[in-house]
C-alpha atoms as a PDB file:
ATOM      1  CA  UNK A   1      87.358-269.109-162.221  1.00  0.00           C
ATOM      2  CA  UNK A   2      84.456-271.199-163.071  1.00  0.00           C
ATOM      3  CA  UNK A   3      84.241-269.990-166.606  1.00  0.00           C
ATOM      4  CA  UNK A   4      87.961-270.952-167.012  1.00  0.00           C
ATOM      5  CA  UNK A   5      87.203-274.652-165.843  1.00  0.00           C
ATOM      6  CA  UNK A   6      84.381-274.651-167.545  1.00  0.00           C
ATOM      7  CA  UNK A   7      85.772-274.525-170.990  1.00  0.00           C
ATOM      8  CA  UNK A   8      88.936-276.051-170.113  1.00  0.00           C
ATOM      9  CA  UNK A   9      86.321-279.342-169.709  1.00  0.00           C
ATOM     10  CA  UNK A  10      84.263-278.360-172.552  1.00  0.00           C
ATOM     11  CA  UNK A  11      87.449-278.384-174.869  1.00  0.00           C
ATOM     12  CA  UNK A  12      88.357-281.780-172.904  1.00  0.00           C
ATOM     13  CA  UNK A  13      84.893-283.205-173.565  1.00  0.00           C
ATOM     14  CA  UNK A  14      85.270-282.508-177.533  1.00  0.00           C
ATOM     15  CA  UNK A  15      88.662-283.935-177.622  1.00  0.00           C
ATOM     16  CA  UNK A  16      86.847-286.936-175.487  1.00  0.00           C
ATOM     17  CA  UNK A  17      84.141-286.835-178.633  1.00  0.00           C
ATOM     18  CA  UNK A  18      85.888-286.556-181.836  1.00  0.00           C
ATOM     19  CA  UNK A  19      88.780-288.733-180.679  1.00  0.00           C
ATOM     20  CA  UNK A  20      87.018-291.461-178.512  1.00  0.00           C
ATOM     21  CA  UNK A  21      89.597-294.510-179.519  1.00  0.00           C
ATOM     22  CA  UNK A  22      92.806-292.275-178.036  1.00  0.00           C
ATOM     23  CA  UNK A  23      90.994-291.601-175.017  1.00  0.00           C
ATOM     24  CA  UNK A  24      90.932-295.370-173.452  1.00  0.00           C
ATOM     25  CA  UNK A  25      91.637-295.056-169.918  1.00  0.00           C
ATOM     26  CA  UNK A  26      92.712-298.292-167.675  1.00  0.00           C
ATOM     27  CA  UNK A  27      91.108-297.048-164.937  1.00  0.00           C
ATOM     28  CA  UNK A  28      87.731-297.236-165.589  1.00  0.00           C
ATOM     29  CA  UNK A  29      88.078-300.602-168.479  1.00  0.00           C
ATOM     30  CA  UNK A  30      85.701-298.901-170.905  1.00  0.00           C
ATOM     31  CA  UNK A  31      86.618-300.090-174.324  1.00  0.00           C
ATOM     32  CA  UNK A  32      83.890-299.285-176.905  1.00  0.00           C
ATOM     33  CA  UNK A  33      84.573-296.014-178.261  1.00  0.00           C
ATOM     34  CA  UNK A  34      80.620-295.179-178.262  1.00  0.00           C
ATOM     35  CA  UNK A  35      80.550-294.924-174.811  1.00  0.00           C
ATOM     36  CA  UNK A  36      83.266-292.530-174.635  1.00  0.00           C
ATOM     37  CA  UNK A  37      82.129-290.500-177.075  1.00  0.00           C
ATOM     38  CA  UNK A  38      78.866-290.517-175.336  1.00  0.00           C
ATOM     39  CA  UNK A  39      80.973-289.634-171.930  1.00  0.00           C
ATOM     40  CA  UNK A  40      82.429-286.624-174.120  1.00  0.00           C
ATOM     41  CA  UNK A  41      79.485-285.106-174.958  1.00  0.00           C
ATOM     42  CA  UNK A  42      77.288-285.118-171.679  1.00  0.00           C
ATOM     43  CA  UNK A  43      80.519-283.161-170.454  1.00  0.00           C
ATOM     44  CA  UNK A  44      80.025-280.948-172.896  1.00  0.00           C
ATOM     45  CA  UNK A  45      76.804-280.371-172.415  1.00  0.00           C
ATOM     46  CA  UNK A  46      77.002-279.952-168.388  1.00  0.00           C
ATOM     47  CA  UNK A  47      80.207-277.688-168.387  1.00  0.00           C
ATOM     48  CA  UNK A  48      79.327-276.091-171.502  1.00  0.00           C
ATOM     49  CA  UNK A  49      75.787-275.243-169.559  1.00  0.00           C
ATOM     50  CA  UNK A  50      77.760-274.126-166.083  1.00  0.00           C
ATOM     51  CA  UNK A  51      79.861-272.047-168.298  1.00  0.00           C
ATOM     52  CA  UNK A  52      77.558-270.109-169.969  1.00  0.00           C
ATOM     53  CA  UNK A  53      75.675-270.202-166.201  1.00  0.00           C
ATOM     54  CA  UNK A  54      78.711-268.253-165.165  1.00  0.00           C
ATOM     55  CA  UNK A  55      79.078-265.837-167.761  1.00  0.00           C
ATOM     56  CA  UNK A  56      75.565-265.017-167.251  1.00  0.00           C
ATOM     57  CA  UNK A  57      76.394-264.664-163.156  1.00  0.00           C
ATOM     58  CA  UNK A  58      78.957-262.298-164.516  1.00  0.00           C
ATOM     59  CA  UNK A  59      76.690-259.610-165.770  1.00  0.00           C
ATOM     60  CA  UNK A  60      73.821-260.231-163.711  1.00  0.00           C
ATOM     61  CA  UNK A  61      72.949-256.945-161.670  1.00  0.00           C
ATOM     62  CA  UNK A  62      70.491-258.934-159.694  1.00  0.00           C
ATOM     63  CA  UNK A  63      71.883-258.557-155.581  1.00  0.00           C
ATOM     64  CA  UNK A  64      72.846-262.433-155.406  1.00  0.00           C
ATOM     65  CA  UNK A  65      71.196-262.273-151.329  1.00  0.00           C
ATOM     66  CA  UNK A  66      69.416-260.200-149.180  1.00  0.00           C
ATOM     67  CA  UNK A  67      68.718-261.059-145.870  1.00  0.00           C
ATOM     68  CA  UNK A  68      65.996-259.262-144.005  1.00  0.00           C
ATOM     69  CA  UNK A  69      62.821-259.183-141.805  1.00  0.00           C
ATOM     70  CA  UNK A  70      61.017-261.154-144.236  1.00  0.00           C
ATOM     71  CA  UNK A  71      63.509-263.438-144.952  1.00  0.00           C
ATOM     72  CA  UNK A  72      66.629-264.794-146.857  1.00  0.00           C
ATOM     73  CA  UNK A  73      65.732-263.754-150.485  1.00  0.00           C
ATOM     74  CA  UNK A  74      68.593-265.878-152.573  1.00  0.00           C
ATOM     75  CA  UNK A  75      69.438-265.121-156.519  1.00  0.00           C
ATOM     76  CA  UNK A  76      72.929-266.862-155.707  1.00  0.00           C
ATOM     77  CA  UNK A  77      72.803-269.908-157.790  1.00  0.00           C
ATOM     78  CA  UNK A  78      70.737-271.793-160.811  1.00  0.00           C
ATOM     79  CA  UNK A  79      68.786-273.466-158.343  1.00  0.00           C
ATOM     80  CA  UNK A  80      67.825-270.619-156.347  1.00  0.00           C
ATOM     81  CA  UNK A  81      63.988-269.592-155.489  1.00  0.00           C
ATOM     82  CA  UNK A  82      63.887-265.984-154.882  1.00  0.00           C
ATOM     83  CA  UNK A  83      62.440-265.625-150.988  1.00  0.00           C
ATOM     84  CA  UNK A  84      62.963-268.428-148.218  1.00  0.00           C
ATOM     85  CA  UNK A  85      60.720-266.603-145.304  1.00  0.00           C
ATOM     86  CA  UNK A  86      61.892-267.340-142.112  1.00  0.00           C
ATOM     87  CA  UNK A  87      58.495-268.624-140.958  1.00  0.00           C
ATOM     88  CA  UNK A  88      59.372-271.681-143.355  1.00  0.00           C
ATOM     89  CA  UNK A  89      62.646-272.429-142.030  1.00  0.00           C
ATOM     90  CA  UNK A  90      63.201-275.061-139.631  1.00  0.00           C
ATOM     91  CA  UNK A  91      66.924-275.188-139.745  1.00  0.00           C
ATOM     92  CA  UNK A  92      70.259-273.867-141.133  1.00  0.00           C
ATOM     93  CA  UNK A  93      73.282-276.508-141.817  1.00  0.00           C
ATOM     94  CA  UNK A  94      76.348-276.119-143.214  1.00  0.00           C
ATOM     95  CA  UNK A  95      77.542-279.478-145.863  1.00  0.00           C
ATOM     96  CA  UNK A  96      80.541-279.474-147.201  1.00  0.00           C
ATOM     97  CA  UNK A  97      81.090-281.376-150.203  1.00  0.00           C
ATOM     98  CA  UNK A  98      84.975-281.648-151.692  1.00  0.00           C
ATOM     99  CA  UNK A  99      86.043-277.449-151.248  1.00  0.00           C
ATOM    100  CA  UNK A 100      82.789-276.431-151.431  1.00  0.00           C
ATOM    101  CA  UNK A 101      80.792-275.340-148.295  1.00  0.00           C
ATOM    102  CA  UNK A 102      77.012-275.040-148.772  1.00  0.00           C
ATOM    103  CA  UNK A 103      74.458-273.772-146.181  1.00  0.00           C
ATOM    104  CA  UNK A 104      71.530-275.824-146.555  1.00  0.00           C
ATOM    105  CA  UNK A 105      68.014-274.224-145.630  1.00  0.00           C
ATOM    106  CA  UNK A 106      65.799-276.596-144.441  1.00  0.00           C
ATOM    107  CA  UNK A 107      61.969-275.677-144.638  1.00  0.00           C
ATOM    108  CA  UNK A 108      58.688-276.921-142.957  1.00  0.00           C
ATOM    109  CA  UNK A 109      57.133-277.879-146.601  1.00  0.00           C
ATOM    110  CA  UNK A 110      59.630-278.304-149.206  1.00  0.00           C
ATOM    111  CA  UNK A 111      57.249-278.863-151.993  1.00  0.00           C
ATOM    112  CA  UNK A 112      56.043-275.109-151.653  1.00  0.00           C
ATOM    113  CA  UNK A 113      59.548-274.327-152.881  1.00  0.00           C
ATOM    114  CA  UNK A 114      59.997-276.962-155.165  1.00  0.00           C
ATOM    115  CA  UNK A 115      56.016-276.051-156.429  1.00  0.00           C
ATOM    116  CA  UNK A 116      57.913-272.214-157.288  1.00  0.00           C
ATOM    117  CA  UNK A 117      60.715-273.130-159.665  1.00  0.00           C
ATOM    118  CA  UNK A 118      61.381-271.205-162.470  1.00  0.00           C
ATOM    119  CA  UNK A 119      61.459-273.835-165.124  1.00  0.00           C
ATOM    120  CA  UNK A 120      61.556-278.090-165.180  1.00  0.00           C
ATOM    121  CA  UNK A 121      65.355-278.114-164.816  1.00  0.00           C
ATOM    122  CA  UNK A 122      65.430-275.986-161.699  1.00  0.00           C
ATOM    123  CA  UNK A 123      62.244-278.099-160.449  1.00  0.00           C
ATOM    124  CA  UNK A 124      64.905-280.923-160.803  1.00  0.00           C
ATOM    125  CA  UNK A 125      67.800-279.370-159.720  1.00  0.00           C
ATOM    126  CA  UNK A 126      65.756-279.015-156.409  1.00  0.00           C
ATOM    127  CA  UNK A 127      64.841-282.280-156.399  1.00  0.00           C
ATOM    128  CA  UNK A 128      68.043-283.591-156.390  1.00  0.00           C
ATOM    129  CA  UNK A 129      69.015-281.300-153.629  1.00  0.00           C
ATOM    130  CA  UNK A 130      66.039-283.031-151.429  1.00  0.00           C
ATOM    131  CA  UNK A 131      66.622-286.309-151.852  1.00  0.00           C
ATOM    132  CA  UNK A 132      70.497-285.396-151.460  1.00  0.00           C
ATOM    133  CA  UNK A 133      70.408-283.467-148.397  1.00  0.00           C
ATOM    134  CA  UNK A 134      67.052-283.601-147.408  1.00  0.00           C
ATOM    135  CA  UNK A 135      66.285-280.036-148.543  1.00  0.00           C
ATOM    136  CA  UNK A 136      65.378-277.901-152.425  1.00  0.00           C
ATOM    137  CA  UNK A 137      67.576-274.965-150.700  1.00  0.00           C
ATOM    138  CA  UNK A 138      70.834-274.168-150.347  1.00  0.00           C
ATOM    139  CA  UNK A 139      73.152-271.462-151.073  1.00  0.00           C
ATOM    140  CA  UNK A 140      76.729-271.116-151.739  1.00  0.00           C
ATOM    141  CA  UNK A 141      79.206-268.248-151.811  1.00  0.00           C
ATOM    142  CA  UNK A 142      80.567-269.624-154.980  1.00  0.00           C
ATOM    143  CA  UNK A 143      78.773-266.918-157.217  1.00  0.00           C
ATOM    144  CA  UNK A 144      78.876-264.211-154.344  1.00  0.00           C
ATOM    145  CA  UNK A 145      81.269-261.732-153.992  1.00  0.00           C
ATOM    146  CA  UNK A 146      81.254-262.547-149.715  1.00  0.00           C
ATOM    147  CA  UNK A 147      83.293-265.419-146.853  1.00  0.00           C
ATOM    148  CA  UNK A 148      81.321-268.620-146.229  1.00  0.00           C
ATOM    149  CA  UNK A 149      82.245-268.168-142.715  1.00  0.00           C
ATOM    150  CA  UNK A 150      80.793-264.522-142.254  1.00  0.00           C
ATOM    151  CA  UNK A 151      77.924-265.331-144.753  1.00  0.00           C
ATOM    152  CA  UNK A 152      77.666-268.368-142.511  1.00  0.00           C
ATOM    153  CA  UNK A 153      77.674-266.376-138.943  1.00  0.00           C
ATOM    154  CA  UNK A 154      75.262-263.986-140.317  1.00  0.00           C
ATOM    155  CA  UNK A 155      72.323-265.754-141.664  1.00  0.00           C
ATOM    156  CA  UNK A 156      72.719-268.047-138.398  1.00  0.00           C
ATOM    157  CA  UNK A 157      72.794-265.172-136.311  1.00  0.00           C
ATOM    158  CA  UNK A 158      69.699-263.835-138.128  1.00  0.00           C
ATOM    159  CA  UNK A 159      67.571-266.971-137.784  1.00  0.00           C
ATOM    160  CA  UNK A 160      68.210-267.938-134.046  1.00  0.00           C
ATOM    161  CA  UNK A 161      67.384-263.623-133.536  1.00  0.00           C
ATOM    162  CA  UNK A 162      64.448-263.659-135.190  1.00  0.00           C
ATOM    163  CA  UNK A 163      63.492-267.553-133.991  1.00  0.00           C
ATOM    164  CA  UNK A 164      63.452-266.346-130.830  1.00  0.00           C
ATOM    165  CA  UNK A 165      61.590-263.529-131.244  1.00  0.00           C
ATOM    166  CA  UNK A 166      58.109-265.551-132.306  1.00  0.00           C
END
């Protein structure tokens, strides 16, 4: 499904670029074509990125999350860090923003996490999350094959068990 919106914007986004004077709209009073053609092509550049994100997703063999004794080990989405252990984890929230639900993982030292990304753009992504929502972590069920709700109960259910075992 994400692929499918994904290049249904990506098409939008070069119609937006290659045709920037037919594309006026009232609502937002942007007139100079430049800008519009400039708003075409970050679109495709985002959707054409979350696309190809999603394709990869697709064929990726990698088990999207395990949860176990040493932790919540998350390969769900582009932002994701590989092993949150549960001695870092201070609390468990669920945000939801439009349709999307999103358990946030908040840790005792974010920039440990942050300090592990991948590459600069998942460094960023990360960043954005913590000045968002106060947190680099989060997981959705977006990209997993698995209920928010049970996903949800479980990792919950996990962290006050093994919170009150320490």
């Amino acid at each position: 499904m994400l692929q499918i919106g994904a290049i249904a914007f990506v098409v939008g986004g070069i119609w937006i670029a290659t045709n920037p004077e037919s594309f006026m709209p009232n609502i937002f009073k942007i007139t100079d074509p430049e800008i519009i053609r400039i708003g075409g092509i970050i679109g495709i550049l985002f959707f054409g990125a979350a696309g190809t994100y999603g394709i990869k997703k697709l064929f990726d063999k990698k088990v999207g999350l395990i949860i176990d004794s040493n932790g919540i080990t998350d390969n769900s989405n582009a932002s994701s860090i590989g092993l949150i252990e549960w001695n870092d984890i201070s609390e468990i929230r669920t945000k939801q923003v439009m349709s999307t639900k999103i358990l946030l993982i908040g840790v005792v030292n974010p920039e440990k996490y942050i300090g592990q990304a991948k590459n600069r753009l998942q460094a960023k992504l990360m960043e954005a999350n913590m000045y968002i929502y106060k947190t680099p972590l989060s997981i959705t069920s977006n990209t997993l094959k698995y209920d928010f709700g049970e996903l949800e109960k479980l990792i919950q259910t996990e962290f006050n068990r093994i919170k009150n075992a320490r």
